[in-house]
N, C-alpha and C. Protein backbone atom coordinates (compact mmCIF):
# COMPACT_ATOMS: atom_id res chain seq x y z
N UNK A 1 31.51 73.55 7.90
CA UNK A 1 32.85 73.69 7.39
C UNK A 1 32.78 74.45 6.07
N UNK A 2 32.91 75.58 6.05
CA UNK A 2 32.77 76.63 5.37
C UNK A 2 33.70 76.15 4.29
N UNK A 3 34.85 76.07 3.90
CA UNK A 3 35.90 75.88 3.22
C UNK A 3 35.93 74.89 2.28
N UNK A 4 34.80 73.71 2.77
CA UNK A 4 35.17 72.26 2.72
C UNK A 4 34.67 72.21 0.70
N UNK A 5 35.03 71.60 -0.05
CA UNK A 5 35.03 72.16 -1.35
C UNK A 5 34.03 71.09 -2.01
N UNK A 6 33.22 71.19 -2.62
CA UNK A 6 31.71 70.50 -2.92
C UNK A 6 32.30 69.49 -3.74
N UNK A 7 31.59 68.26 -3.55
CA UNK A 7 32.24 66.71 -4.25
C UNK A 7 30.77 66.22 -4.25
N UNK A 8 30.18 65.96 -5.73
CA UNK A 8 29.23 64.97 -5.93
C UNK A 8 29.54 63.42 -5.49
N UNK A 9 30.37 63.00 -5.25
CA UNK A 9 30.43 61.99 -4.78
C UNK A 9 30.22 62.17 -3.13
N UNK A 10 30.88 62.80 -2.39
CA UNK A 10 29.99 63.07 -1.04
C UNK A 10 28.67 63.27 -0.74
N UNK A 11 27.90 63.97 -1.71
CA UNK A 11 26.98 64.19 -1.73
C UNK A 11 25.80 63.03 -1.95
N UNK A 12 26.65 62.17 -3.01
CA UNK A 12 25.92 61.03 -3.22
C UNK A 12 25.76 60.13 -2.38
N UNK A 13 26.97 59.71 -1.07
CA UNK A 13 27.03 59.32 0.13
C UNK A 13 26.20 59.64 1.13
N UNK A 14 25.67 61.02 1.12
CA UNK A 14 25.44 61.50 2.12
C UNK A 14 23.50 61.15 1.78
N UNK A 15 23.16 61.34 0.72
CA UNK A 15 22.15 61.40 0.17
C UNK A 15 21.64 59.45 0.50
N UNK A 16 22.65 58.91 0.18
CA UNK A 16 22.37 57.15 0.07
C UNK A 16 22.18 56.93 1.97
N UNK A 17 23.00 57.43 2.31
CA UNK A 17 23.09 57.26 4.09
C UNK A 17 21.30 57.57 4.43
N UNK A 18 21.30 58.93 3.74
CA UNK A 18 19.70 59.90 4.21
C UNK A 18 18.53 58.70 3.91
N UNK A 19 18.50 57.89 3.25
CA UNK A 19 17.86 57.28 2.38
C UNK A 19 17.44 55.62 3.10
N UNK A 20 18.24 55.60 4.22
CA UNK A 20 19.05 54.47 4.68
C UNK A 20 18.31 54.22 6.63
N UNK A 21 17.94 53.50 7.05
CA UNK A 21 17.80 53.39 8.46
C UNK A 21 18.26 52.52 8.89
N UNK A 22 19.19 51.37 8.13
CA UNK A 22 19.93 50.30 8.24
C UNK A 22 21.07 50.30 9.12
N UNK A 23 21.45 51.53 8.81
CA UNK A 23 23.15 51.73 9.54
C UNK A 23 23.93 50.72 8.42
N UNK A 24 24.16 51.57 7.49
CA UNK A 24 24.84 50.35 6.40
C UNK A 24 26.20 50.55 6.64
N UNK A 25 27.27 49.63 6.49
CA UNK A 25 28.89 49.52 6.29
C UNK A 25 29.36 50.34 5.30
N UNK A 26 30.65 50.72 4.90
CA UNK A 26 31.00 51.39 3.93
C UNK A 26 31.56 50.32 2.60
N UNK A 27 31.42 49.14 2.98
CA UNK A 27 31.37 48.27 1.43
C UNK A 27 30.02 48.40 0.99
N UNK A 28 28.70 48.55 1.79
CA UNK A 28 27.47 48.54 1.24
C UNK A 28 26.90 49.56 1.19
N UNK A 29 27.41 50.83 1.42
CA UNK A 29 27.84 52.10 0.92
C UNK A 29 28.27 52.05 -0.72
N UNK A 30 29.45 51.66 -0.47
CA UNK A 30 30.64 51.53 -1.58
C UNK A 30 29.59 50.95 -3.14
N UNK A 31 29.24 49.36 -2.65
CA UNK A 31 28.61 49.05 -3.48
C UNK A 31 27.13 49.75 -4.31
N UNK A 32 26.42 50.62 -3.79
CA UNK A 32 25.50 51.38 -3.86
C UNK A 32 25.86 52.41 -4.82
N UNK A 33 26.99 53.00 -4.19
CA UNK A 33 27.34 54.32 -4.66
C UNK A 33 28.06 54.39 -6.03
N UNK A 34 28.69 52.68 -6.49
CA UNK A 34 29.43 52.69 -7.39
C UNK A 34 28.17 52.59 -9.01
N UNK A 35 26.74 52.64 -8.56
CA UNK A 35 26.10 52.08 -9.45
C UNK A 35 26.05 53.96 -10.05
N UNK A 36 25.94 54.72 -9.58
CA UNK A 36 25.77 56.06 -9.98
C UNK A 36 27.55 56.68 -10.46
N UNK A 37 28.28 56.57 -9.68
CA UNK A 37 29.92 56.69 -10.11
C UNK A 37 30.52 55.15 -10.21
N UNK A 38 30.78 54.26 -11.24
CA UNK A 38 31.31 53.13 -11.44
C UNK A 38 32.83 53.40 -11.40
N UNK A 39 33.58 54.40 -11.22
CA UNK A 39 35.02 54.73 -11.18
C UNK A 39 35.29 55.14 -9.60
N UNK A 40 34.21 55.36 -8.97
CA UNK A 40 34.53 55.51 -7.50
C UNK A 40 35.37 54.51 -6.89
N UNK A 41 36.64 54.70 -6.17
CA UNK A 41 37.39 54.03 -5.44
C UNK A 41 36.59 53.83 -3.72
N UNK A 42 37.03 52.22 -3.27
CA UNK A 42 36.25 51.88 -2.12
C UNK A 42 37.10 53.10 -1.15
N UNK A 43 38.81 53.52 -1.30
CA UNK A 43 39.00 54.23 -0.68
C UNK A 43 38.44 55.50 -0.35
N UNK A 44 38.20 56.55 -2.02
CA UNK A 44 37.35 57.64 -1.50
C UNK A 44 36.28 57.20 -0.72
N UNK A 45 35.16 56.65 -0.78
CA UNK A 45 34.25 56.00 0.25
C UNK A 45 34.73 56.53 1.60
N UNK A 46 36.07 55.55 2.37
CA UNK A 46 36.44 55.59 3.05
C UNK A 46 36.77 57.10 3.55
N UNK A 47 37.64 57.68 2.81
CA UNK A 47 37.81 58.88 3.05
C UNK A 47 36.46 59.69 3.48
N UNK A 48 36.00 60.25 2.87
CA UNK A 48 34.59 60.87 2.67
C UNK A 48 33.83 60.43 4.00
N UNK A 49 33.28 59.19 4.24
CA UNK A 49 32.74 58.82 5.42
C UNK A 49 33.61 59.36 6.56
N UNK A 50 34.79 59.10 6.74
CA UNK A 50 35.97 60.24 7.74
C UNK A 50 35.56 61.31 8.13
N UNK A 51 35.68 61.70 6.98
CA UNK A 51 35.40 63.63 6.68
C UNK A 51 33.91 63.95 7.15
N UNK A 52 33.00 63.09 6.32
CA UNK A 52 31.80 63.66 6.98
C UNK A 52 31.73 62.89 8.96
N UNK A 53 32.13 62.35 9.08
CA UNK A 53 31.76 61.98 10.81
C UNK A 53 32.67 63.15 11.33
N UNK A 54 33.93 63.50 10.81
CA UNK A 54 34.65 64.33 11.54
C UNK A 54 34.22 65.84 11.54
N UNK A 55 33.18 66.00 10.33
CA UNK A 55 32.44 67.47 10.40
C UNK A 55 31.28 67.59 11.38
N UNK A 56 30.81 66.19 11.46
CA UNK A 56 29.72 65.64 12.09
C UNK A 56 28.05 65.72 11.35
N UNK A 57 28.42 65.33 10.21
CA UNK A 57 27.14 65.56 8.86
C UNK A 57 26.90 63.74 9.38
N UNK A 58 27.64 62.91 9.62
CA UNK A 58 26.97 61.83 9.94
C UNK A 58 27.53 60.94 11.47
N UNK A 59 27.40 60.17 12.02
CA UNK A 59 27.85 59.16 12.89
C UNK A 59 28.16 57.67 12.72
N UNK A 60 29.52 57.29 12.95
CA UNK A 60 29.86 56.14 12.77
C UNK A 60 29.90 55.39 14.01
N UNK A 61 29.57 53.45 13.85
CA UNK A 61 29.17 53.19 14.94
C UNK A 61 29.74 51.35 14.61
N UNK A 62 30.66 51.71 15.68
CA UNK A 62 31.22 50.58 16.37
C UNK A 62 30.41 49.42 16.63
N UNK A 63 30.14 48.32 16.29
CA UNK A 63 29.34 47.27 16.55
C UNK A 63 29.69 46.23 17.32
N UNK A 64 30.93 46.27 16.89
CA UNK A 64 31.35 44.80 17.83
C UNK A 64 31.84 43.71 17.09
N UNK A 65 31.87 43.75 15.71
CA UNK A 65 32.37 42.97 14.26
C UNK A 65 33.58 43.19 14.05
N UNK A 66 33.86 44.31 14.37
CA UNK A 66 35.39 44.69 13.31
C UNK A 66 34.96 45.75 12.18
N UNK A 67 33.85 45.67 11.99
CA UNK A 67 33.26 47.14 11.29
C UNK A 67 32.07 47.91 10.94
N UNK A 68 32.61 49.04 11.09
CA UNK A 68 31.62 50.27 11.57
C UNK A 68 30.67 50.24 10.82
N UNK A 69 29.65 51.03 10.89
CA UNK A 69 28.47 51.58 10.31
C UNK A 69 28.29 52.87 10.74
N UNK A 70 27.29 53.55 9.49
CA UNK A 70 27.03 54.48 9.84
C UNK A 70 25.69 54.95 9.88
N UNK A 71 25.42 56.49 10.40
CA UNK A 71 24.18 56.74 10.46
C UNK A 71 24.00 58.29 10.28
N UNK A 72 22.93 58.17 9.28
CA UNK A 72 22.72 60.07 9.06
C UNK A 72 22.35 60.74 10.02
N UNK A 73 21.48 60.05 10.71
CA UNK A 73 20.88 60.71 11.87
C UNK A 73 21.41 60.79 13.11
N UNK A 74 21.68 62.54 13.15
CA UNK A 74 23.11 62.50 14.17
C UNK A 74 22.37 63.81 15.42
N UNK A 75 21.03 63.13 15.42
CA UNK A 75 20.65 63.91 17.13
C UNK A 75 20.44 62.91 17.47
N UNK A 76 20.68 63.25 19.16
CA UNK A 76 20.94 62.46 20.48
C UNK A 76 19.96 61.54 19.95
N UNK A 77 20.09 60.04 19.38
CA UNK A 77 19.81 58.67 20.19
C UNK A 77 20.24 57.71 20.12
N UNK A 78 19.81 56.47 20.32
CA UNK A 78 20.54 55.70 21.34
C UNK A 78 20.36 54.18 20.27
N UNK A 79 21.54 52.99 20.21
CA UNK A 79 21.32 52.07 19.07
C UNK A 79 21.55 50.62 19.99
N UNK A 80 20.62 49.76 19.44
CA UNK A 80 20.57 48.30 19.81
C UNK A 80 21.50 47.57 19.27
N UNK A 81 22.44 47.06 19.48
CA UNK A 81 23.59 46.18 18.53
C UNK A 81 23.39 44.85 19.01
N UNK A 82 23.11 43.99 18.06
CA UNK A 82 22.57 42.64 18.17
C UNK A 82 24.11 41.51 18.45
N UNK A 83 24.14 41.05 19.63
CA UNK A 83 25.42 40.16 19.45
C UNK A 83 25.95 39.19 18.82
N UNK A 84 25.10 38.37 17.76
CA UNK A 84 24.76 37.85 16.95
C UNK A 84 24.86 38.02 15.47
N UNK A 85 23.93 38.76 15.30
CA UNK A 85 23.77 39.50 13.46
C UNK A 85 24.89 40.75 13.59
N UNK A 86 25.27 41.48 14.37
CA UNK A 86 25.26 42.75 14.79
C UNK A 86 24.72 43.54 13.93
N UNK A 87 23.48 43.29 13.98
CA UNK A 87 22.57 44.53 13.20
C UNK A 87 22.72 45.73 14.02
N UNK A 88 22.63 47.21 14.08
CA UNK A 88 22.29 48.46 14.81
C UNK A 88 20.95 48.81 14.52
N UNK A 89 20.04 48.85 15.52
CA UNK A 89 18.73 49.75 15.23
C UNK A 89 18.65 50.65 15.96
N UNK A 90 17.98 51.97 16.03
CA UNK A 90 17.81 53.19 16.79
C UNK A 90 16.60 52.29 17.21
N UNK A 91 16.99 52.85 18.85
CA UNK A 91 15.96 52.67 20.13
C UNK A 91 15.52 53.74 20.13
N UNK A 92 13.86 53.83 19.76
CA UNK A 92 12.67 54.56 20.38
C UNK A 92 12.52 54.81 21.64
N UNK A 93 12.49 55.84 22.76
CA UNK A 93 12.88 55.68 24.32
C UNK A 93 12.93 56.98 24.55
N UNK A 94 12.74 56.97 26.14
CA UNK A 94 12.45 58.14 26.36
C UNK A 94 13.83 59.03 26.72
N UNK A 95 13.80 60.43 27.15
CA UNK A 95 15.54 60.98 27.27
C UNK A 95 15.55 60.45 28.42
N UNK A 96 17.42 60.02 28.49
CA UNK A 96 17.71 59.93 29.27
C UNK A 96 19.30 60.92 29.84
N UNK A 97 18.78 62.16 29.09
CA UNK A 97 20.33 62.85 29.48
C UNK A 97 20.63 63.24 30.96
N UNK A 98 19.77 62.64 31.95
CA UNK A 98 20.52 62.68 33.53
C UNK A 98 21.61 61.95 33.26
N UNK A 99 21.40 60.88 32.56
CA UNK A 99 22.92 60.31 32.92
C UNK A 99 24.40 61.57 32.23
N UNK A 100 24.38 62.14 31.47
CA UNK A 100 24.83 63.30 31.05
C UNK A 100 25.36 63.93 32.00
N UNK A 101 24.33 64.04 32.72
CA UNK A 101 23.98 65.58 34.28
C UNK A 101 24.75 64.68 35.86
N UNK A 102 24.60 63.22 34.94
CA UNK A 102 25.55 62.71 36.31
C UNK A 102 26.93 62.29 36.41
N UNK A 103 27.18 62.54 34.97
CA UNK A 103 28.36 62.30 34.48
C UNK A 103 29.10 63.56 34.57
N UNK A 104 28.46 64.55 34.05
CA UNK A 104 29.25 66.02 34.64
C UNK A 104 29.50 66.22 35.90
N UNK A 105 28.57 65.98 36.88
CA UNK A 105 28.78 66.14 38.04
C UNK A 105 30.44 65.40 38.87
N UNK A 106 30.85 64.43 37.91
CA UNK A 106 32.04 63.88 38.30
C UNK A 106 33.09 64.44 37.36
N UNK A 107 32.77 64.93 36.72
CA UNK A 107 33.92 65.71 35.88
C UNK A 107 34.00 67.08 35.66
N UNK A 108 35.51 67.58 35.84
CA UNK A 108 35.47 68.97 35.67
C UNK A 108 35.79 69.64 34.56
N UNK A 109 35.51 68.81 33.24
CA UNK A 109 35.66 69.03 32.15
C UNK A 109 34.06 69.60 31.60
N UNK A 110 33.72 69.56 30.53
CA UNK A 110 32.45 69.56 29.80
C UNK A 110 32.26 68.89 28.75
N UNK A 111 31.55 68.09 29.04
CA UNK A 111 30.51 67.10 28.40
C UNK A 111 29.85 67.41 27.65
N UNK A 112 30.16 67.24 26.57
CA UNK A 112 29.04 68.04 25.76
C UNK A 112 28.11 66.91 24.80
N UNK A 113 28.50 65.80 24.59
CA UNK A 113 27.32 64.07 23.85
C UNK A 113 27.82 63.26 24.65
N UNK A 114 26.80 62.35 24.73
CA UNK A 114 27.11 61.05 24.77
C UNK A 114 26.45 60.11 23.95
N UNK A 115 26.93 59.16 24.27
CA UNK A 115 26.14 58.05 23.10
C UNK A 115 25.89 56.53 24.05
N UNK A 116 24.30 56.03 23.95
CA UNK A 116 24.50 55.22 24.78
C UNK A 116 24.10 53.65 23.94
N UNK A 117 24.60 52.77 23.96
CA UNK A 117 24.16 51.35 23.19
C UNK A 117 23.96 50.36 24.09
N UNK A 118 22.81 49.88 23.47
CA UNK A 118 22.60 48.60 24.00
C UNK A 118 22.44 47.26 23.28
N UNK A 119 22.86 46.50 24.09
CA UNK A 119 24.09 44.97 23.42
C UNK A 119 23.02 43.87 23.75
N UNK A 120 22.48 43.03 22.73
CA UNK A 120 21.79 41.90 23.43
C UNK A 120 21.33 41.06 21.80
N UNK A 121 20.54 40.71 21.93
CA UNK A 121 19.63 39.24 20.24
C UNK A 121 18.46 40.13 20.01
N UNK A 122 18.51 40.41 18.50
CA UNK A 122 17.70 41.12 18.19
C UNK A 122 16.38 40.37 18.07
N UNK A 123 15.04 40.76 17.66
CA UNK A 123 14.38 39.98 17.61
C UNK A 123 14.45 38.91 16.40
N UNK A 124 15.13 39.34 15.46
CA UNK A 124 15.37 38.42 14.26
C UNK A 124 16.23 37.20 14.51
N UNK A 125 17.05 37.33 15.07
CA UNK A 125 18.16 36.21 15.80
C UNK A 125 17.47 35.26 16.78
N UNK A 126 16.60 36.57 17.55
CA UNK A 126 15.83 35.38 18.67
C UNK A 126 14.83 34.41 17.98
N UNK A 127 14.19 34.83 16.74
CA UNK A 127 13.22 33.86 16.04
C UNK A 127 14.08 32.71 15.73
N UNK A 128 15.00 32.91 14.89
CA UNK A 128 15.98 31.79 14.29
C UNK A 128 16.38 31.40 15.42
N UNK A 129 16.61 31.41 16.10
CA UNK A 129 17.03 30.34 17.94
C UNK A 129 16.00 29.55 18.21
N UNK A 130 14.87 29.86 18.31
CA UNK A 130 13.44 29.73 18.66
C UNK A 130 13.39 28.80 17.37
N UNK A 131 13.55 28.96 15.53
CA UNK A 131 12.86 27.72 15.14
C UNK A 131 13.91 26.54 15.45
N UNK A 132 15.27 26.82 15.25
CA UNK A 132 16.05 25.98 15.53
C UNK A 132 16.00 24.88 16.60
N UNK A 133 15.43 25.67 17.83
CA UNK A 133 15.12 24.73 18.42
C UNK A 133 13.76 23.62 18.50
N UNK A 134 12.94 24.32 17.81
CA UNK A 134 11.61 23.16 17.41
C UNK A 134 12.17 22.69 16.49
N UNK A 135 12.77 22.95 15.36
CA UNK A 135 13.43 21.75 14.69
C UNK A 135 14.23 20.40 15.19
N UNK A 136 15.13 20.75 16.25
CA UNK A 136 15.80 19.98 16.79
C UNK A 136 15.14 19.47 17.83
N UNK A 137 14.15 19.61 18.34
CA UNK A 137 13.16 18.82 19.20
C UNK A 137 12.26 18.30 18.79
């Protein structure tokens, strides 16, 4: 986006995201970012995270909470969302863009991403289940 007009505070977003493999929220964004700009509004945050997913400098990601996260790293792969914590982690894995190639095949549009997630107890959740229950036995 040629036009788009340079903001150290985006930059500082974009830089904290780079920095980041968490998939952090935009309050823990917000909170981060306010230690370098202490006058930053949680709204610019908001804004800015918009702008950059809608340029596509980052990806925002639906968890299953009520709120998003995001992620700098915006080539094809694929995130674990814990049903539980809803933590997001990027799944290591091999391609799977047939499903892509089988998805076009039913549509006469063009496909051009997809995004695929997978929903289940991370291993951190499954430990805490696991002592809970030797405690209680």
């Amino acid at each position: 986006m040629a036009n788009l007009k340079y903001s150290r505070q985006r930059e500082s977003i974009k830089q904290f995201l780079a920095s980041r493999k968490d998939h952090p929220t935009a309050d823990t964004i917000y909170v981060n970012i306010r230690r370098e700009y202490p006058h930053i509004s949680l709204g610019t945050v908001y804004r800015n995270l918009a702008l950059l997913t809608d340029i596509g400098e980052i990806i925002k990601i639906t968890a299953g909470d009520g709120v998003d996260r995001y992620d700098y790293d915006t080539s094809q792969h694929h995130h674990f969302i814990c049903r539980e914590c809803h933590c997001v982690k990027d799944l290591a894995m091999e391609n799977i863009d047939y499903i892509k190639d089988a998805a076009q095949q039913s549509f006469h549009g063009l496909i051009e991403r997809y995004s695929a997630n997978f929903y289940g107890i991370c291993d951190e959740c499954l430990e805490k289940e696991s002592l809970k229950s030797e405690i209680s036995s």
